[in-house]
PDB file of N, CA and C in Angstrom:
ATOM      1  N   UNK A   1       0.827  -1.199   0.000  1.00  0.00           N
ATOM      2  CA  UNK A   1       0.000   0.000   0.000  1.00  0.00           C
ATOM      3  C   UNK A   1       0.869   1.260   0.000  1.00  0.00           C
ATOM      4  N   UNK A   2       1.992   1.009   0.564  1.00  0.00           N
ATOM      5  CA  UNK A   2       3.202   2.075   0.777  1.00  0.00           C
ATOM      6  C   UNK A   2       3.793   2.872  -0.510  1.00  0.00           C
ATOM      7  N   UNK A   3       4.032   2.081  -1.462  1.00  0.00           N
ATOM      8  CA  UNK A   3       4.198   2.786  -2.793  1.00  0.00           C
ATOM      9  C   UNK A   3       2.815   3.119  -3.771  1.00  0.00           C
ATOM     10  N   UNK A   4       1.654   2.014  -3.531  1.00  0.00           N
ATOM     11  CA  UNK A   4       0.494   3.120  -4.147  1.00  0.00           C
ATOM     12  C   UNK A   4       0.370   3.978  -3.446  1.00  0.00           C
ATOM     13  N   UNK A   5       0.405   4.224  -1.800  1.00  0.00           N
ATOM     14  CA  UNK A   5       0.371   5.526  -1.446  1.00  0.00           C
ATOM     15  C   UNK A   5       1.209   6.608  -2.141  1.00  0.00           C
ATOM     16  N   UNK A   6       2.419   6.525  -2.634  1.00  0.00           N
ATOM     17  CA  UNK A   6       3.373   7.951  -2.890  1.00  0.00           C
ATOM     18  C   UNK A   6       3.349   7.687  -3.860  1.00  0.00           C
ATOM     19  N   UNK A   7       2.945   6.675  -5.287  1.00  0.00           N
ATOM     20  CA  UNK A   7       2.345   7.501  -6.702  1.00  0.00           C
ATOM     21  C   UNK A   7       1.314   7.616  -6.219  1.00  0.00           C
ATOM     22  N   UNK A   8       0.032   8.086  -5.727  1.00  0.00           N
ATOM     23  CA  UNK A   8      -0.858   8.423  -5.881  1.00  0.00           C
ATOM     24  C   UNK A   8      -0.401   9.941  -5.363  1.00  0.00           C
ATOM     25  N   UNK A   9       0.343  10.422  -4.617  1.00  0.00           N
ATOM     26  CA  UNK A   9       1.049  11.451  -4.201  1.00  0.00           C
ATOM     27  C   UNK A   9       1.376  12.109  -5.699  1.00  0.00           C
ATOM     28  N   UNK A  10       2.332  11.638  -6.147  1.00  0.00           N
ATOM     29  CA  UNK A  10       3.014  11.896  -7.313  1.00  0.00           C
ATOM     30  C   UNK A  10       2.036  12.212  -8.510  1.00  0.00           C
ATOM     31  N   UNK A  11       0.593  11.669  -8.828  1.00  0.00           N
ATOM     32  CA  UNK A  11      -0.437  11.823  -9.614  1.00  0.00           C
ATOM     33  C   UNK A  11      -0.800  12.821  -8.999  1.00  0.00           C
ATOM     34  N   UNK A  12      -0.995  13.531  -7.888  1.00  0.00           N
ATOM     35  CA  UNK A  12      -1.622  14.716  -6.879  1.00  0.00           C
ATOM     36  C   UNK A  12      -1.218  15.663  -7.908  1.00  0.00           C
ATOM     37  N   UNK A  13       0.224  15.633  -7.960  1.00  0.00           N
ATOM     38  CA  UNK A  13       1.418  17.224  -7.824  1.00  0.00           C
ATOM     39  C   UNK A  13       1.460  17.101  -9.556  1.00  0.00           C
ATOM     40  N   UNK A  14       0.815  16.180 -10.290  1.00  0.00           N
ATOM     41  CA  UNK A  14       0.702  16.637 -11.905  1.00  0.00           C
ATOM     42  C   UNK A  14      -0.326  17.646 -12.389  1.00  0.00           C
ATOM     43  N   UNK A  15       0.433  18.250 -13.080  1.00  0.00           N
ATOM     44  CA  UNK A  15      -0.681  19.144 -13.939  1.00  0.00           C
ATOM     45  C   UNK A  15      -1.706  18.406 -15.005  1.00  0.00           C
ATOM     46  N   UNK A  16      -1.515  17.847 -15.374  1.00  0.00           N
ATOM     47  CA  UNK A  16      -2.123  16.760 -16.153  1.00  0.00           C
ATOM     48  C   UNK A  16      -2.446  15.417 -16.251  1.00  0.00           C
ATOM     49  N   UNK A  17      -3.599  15.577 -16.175  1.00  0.00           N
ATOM     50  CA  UNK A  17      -4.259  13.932 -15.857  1.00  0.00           C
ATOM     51  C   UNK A  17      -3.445  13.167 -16.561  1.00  0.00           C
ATOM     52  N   UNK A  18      -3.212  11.822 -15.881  1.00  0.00           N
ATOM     53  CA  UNK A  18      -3.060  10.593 -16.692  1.00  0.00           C
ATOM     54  C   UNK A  18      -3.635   9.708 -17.771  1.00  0.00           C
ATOM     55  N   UNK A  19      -3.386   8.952 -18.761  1.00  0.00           N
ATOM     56  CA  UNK A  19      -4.098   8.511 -19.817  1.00  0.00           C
ATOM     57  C   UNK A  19      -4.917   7.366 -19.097  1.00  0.00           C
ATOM     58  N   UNK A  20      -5.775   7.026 -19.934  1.00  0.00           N
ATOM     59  CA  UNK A  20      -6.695   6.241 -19.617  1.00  0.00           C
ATOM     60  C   UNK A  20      -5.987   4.894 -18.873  1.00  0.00           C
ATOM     61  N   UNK A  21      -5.315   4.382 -19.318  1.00  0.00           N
ATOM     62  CA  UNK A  21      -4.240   3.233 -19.381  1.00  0.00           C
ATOM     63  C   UNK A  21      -3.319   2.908 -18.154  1.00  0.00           C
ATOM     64  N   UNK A  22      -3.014   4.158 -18.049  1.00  0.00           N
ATOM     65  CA  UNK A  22      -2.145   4.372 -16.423  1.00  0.00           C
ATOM     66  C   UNK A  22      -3.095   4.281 -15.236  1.00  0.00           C
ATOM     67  N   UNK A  23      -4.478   5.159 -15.411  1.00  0.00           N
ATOM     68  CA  UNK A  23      -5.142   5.598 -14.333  1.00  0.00           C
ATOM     69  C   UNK A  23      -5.994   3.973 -14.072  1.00  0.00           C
ATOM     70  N   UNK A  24      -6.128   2.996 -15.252  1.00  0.00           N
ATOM     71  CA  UNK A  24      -6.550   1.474 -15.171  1.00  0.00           C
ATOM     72  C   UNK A  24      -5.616   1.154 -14.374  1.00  0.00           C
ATOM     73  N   UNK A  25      -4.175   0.813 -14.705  1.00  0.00           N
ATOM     74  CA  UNK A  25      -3.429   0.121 -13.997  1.00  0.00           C
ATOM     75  C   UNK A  25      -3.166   0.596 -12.706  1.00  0.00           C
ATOM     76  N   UNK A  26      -3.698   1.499 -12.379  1.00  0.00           N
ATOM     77  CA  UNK A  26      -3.307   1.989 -10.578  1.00  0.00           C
ATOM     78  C   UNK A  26      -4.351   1.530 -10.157  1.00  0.00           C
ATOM     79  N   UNK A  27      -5.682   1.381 -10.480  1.00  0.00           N
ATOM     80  CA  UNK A  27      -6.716   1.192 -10.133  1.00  0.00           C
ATOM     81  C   UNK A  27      -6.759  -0.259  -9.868  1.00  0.00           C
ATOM     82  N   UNK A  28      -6.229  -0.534 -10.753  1.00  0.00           N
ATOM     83  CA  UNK A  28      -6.168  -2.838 -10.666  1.00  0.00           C
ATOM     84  C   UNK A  28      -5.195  -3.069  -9.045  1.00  0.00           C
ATOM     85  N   UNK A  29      -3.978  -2.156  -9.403  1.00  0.00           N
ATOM     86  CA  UNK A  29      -3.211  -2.455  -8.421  1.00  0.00           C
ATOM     87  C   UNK A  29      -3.570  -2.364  -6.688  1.00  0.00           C
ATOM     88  N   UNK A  30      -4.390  -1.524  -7.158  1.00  0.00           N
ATOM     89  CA  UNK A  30      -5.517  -0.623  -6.046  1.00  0.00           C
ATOM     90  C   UNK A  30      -6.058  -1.525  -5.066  1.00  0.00           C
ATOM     91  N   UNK A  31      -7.412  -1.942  -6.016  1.00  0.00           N
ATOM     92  CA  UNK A  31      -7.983  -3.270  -5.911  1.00  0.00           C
ATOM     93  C   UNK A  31      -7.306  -4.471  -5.508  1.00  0.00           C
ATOM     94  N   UNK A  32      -6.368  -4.736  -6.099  1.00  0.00           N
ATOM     95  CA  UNK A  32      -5.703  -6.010  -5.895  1.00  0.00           C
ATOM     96  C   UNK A  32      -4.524  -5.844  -4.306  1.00  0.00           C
ATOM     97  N   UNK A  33      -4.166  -4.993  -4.229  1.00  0.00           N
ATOM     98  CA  UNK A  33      -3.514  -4.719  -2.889  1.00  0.00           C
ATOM     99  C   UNK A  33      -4.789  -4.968  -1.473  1.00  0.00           C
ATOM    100  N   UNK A  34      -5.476  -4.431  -2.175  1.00  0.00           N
ATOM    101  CA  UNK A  34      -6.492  -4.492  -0.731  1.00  0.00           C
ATOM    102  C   UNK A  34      -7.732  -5.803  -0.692  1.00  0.00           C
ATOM    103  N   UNK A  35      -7.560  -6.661  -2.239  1.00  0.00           N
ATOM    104  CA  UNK A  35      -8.095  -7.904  -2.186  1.00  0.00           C
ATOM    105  C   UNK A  35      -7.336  -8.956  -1.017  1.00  0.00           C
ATOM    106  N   UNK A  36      -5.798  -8.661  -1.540  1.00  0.00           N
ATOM    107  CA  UNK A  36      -5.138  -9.528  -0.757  1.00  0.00           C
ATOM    108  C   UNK A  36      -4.191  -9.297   0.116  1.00  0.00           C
ATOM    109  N   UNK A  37      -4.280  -7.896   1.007  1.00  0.00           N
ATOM    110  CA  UNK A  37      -3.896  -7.253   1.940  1.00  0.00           C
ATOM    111  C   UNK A  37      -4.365  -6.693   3.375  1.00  0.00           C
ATOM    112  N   UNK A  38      -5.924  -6.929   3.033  1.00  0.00           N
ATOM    113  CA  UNK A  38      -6.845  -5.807   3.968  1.00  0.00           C
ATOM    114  C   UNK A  38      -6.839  -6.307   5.033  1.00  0.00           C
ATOM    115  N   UNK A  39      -7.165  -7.733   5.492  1.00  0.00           N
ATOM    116  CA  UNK A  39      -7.026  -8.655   6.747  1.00  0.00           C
ATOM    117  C   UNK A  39      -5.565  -8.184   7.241  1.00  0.00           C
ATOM    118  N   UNK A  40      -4.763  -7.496   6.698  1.00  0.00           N
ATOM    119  CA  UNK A  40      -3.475  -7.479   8.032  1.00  0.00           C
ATOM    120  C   UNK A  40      -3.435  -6.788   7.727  1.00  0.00           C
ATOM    121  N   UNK A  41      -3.709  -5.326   7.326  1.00  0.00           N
ATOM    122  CA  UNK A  41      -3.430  -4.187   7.605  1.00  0.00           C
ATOM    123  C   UNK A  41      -4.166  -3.430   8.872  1.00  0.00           C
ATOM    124  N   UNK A  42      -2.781  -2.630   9.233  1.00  0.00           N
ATOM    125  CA  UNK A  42      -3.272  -1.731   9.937  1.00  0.00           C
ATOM    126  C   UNK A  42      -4.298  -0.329  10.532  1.00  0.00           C
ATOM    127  N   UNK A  43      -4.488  -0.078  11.050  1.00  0.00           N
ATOM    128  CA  UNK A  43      -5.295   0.888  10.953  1.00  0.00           C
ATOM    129  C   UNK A  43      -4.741   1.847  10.343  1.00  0.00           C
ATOM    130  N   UNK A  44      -3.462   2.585  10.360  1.00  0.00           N
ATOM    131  CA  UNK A  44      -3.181   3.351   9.233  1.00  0.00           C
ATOM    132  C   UNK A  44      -3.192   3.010   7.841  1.00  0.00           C
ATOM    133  N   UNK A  45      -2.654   2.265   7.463  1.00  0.00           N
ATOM    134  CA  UNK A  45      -2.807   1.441   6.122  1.00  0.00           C
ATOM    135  C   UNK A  45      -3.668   1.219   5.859  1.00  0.00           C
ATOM    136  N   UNK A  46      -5.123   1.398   6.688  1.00  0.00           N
ATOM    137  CA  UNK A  46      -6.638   1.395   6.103  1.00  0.00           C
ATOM    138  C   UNK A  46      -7.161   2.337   5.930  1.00  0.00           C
ATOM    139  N   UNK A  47      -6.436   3.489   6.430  1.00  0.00           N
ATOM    140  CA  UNK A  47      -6.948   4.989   6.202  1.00  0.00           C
ATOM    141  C   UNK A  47      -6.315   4.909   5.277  1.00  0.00           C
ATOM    142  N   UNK A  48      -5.339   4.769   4.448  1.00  0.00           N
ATOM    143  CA  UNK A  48      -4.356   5.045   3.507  1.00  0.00           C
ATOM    144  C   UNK A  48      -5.007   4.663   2.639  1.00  0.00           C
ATOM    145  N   UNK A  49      -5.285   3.471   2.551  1.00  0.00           N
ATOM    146  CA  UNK A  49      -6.228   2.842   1.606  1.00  0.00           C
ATOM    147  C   UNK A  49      -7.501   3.313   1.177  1.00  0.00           C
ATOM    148  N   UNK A  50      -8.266   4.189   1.965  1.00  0.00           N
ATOM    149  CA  UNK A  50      -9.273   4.624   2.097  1.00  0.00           C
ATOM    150  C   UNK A  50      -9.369   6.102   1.412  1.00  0.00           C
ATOM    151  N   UNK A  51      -8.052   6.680   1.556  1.00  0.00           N
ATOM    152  CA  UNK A  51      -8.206   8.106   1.361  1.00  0.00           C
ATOM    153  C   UNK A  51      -7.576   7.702  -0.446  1.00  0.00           C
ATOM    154  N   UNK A  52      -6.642   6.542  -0.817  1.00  0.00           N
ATOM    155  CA  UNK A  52      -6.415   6.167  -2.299  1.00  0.00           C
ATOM    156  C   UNK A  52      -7.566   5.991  -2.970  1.00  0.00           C
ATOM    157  N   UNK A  53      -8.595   5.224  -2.317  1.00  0.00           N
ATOM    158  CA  UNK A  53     -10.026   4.959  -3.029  1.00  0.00           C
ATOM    159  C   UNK A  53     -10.975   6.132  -3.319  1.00  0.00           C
ATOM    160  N   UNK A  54     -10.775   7.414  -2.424  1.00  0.00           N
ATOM    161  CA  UNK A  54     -11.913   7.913  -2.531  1.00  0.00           C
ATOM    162  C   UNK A  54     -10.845   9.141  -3.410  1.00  0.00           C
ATOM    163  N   UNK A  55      -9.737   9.021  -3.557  1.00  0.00           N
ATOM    164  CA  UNK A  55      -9.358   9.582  -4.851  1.00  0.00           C
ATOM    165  C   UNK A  55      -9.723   9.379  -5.849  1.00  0.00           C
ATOM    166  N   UNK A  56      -9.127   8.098  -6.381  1.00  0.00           N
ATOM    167  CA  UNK A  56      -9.236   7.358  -7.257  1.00  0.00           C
ATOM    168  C   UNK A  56     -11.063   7.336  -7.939  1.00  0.00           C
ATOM    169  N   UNK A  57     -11.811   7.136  -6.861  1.00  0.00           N
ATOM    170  CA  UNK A  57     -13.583   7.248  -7.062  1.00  0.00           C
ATOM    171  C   UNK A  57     -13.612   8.046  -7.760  1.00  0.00           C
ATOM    172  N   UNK A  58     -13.241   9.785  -7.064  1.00  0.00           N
ATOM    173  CA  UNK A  58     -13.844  11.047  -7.750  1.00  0.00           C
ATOM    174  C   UNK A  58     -13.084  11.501  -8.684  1.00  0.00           C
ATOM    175  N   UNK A  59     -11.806  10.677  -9.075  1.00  0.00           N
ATOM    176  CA  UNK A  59     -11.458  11.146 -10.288  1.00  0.00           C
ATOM    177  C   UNK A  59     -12.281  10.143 -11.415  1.00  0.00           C
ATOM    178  N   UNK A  60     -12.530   9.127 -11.165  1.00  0.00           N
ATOM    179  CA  UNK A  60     -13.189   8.397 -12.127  1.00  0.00           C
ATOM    180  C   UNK A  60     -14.401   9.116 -12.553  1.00  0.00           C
ATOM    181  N   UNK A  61     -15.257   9.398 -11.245  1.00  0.00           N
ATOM    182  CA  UNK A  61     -16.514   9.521 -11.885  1.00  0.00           C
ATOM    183  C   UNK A  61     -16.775  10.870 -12.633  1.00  0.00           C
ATOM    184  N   UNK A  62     -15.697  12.171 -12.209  1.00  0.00           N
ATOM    185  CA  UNK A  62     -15.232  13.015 -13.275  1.00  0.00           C
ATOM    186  C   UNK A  62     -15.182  12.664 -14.410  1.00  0.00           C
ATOM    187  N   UNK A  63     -13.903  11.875 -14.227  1.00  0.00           N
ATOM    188  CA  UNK A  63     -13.823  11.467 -16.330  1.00  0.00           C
ATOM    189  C   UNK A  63     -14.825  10.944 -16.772  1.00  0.00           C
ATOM    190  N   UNK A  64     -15.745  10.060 -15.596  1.00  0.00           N
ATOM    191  CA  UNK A  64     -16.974   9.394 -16.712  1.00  0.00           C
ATOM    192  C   UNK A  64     -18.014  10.199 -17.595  1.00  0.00           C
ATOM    193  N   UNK A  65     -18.201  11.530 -16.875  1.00  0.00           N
ATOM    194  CA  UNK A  65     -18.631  12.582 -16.913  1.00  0.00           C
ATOM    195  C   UNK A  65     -18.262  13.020 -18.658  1.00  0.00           C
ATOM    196  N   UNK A  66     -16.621  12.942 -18.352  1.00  0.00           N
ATOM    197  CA  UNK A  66     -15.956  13.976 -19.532  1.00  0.00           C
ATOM    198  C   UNK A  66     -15.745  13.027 -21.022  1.00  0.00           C
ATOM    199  N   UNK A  67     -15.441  11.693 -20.702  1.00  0.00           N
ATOM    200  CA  UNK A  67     -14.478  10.743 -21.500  1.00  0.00           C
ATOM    201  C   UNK A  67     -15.350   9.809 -21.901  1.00  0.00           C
ATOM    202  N   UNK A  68     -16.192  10.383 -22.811  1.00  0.00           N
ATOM    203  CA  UNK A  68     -17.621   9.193 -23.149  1.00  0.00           C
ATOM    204  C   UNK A  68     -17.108   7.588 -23.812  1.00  0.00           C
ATOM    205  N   UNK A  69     -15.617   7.680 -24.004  1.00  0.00           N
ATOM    206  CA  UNK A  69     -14.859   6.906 -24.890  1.00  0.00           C
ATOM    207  C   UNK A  69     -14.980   5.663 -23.589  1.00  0.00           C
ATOM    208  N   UNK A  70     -14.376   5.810 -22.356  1.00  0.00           N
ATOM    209  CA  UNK A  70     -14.599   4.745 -21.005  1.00  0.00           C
ATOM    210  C   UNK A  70     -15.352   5.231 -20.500  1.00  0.00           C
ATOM    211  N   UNK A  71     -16.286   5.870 -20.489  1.00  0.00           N
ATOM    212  CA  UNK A  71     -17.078   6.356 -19.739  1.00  0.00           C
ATOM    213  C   UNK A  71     -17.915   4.899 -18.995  1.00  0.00           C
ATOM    214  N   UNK A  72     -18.022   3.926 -19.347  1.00  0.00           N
ATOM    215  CA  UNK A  72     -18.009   2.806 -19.152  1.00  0.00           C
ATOM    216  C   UNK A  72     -17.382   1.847 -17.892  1.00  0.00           C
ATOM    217  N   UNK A  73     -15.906   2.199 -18.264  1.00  0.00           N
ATOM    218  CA  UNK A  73     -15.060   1.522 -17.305  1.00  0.00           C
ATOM    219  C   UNK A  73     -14.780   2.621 -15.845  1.00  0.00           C
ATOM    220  N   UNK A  74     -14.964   3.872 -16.387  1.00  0.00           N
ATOM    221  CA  UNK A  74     -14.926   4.654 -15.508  1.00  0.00           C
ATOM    222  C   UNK A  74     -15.930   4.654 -14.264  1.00  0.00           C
ATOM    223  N   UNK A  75     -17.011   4.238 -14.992  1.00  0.00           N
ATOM    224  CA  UNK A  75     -18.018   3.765 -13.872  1.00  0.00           C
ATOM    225  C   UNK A  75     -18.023   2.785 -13.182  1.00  0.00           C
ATOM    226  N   UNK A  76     -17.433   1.395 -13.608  1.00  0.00           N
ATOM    227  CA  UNK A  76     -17.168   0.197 -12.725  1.00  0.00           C
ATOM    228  C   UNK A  76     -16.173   0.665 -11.934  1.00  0.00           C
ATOM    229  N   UNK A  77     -15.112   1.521 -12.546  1.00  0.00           N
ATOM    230  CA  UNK A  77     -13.705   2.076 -11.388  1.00  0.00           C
ATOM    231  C   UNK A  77     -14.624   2.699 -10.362  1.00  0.00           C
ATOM    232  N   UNK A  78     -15.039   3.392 -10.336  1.00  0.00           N
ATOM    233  CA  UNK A  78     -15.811   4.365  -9.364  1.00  0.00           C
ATOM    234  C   UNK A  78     -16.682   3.279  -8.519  1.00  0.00           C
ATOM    235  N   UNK A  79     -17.617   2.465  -9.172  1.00  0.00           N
ATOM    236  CA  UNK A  79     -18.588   1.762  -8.673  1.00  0.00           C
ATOM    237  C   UNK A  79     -17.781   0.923  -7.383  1.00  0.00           C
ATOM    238  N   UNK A  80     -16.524   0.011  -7.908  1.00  0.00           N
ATOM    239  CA  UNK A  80     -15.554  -0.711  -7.242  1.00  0.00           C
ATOM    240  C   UNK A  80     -14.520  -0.194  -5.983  1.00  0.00           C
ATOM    241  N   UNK A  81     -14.524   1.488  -5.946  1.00  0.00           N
ATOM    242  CA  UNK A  81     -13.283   2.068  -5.218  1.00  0.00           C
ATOM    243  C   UNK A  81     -14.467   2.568  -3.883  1.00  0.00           C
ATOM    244  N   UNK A  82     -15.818   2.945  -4.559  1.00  0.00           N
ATOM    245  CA  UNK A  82     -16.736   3.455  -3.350  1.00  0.00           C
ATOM    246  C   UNK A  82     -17.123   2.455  -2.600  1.00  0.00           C
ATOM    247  N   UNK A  83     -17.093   0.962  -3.284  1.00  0.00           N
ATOM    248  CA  UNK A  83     -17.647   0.049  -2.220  1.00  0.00           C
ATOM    249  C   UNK A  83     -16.034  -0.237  -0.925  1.00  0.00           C
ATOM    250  N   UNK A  84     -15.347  -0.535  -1.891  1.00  0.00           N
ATOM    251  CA  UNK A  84     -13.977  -0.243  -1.161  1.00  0.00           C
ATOM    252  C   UNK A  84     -13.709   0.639   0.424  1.00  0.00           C
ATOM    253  N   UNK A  85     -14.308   1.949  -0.418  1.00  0.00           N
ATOM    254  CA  UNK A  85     -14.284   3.210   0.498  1.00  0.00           C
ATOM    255  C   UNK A  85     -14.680   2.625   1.486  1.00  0.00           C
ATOM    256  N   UNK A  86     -16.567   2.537   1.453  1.00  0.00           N
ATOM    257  CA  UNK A  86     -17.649   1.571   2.633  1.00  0.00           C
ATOM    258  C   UNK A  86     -16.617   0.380   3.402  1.00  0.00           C
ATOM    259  N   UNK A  87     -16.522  -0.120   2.793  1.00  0.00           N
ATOM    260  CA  UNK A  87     -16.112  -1.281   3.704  1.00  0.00           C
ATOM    261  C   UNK A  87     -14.962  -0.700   4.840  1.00  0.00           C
ATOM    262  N   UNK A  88     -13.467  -0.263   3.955  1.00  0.00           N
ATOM    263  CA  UNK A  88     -12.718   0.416   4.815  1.00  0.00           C
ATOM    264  C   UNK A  88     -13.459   0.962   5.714  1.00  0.00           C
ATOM    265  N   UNK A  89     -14.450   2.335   5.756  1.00  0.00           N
ATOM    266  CA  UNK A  89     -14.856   2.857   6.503  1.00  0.00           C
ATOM    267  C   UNK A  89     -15.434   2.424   7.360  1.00  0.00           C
ATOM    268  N   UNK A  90     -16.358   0.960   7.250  1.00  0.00           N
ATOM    269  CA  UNK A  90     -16.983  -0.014   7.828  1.00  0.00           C
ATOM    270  C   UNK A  90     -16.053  -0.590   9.119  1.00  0.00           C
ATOM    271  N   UNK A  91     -15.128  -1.064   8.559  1.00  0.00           N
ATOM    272  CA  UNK A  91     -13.765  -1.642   9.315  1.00  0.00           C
ATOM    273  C   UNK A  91     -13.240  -0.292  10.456  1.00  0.00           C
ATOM    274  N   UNK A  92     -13.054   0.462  10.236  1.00  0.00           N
ATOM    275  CA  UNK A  92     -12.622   1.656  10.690  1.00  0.00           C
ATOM    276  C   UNK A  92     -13.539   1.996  12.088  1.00  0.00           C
ATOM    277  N   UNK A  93     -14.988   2.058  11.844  1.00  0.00           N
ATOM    278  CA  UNK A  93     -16.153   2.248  12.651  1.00  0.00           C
ATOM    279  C   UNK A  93     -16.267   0.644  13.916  1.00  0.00           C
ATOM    280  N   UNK A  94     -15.822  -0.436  13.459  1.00  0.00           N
ATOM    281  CA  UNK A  94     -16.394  -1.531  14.274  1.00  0.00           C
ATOM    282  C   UNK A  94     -14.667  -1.534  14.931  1.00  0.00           C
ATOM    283  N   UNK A  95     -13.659  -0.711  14.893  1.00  0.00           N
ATOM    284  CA  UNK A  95     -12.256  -0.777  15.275  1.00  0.00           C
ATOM    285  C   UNK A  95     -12.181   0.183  16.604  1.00  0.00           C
ATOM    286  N   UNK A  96     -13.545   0.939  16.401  1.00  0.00           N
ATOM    287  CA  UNK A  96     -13.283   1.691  17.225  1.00  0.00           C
ATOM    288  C   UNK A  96     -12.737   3.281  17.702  1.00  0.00           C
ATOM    289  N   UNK A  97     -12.657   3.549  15.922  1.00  0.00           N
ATOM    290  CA  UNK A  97     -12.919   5.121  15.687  1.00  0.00           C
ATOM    291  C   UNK A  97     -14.280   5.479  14.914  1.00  0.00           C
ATOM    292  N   UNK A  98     -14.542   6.952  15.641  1.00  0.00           N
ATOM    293  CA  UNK A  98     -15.495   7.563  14.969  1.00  0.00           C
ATOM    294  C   UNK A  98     -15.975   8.227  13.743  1.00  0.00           C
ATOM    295  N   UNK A  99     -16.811   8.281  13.348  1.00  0.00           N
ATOM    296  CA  UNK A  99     -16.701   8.989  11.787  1.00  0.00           C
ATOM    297  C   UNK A  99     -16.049  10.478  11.700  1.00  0.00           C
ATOM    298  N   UNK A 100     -15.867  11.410  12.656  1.00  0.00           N
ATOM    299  CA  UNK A 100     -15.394  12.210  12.877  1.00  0.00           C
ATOM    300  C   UNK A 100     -14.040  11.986  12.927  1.00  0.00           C
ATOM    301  N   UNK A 101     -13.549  10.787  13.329  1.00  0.00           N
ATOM    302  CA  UNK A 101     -12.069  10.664  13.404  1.00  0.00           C
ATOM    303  C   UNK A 101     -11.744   9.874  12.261  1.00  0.00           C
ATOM    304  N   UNK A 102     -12.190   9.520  11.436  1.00  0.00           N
ATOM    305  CA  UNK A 102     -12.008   8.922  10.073  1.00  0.00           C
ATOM    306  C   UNK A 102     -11.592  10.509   8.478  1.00  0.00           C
ATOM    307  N   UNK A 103     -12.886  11.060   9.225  1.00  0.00           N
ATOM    308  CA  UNK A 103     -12.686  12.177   8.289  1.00  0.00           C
ATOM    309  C   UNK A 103     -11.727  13.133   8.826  1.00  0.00           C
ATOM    310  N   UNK A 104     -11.219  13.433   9.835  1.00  0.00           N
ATOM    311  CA  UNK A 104      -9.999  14.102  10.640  1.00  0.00           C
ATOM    312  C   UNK A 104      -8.551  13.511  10.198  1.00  0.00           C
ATOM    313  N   UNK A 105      -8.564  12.385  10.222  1.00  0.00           N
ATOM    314  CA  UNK A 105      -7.658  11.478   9.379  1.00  0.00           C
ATOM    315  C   UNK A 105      -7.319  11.865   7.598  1.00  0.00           C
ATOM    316  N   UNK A 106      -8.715  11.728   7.284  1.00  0.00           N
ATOM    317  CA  UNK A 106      -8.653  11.674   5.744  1.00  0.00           C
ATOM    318  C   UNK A 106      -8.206  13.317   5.486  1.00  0.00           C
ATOM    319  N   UNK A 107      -8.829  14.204   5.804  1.00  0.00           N
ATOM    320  CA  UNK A 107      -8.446  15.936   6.157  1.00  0.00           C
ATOM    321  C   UNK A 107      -6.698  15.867   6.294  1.00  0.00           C
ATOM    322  N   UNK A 108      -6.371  14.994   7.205  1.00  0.00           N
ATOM    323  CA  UNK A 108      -4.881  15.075   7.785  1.00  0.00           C
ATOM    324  C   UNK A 108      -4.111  14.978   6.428  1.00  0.00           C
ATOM    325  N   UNK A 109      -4.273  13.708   6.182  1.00  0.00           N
ATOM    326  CA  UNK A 109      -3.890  12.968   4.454  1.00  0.00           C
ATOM    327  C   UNK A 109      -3.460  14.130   3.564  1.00  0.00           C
ATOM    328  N   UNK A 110      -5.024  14.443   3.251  1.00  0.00           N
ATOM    329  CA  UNK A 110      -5.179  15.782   1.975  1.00  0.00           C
ATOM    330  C   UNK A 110      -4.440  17.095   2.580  1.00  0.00           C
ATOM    331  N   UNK A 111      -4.112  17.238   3.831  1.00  0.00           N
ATOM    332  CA  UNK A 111      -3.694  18.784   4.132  1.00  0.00           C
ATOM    333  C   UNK A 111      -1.760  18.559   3.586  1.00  0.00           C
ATOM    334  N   UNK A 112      -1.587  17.318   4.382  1.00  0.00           N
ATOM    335  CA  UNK A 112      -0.096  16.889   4.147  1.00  0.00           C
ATOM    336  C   UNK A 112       0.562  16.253   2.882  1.00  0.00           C
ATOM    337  N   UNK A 113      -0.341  15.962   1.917  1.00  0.00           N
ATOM    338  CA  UNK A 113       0.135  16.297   0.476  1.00  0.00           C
ATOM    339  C   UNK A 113      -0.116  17.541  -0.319  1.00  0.00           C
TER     340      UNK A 113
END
């Protein structure tokens, strides 16, 4: 999760979106880190995960908006990163922080990139 965390950093600080192609393959990697990662991660590493997804979501459902070409795949990306989001957030809530301290977290994230 440690290096999708800092390219997703690195996608932050571009002026220009990524091609369709790149923004797939972060998204698989995305998915697939937290298919077969989420049971041992930590509570930071689930905020981490959490605040990658709900990037990743609202840039999708932007382009689905803009990019009628995936507008398609853009929607399963989005559809797939928000359930993501839920669950993390789900996990987060039965751990024993509050939704207030989830979004204080996620705030923390976005202020420090």
């Amino acid at each position: 999760m440690d290096k999708l965390f800092e390219k997703l950093k690195e996608y932050l600080h571009m002026d220009d979106e990524i091609p369709f192609d790149e923004f797939s393959q972060y998204y698989k990697s995305l998915i697939e880190c937290l298919n077969t990662t989420f049971e041992e991660m930590d509570q930071d590493t689930r905020i981490k995960g959490r605040y990658a997804c709900s990037i990743v979501q609202a840039n999708a459902e932007s382009r689905e908006k803009r990019e009628k070409k995936n507008a398609k795949a853009f929607k399963k990306i989005s559809a797939k990163t928000a359930f993501w989001m839920n669950a993390i957030n789900y996990r987060l809530l039965k751990e024993g922080l509050t939704q207030a301290e989830i979004d204080q977290a996620m705030e923390a994230i976005n202020d420090s990139i």
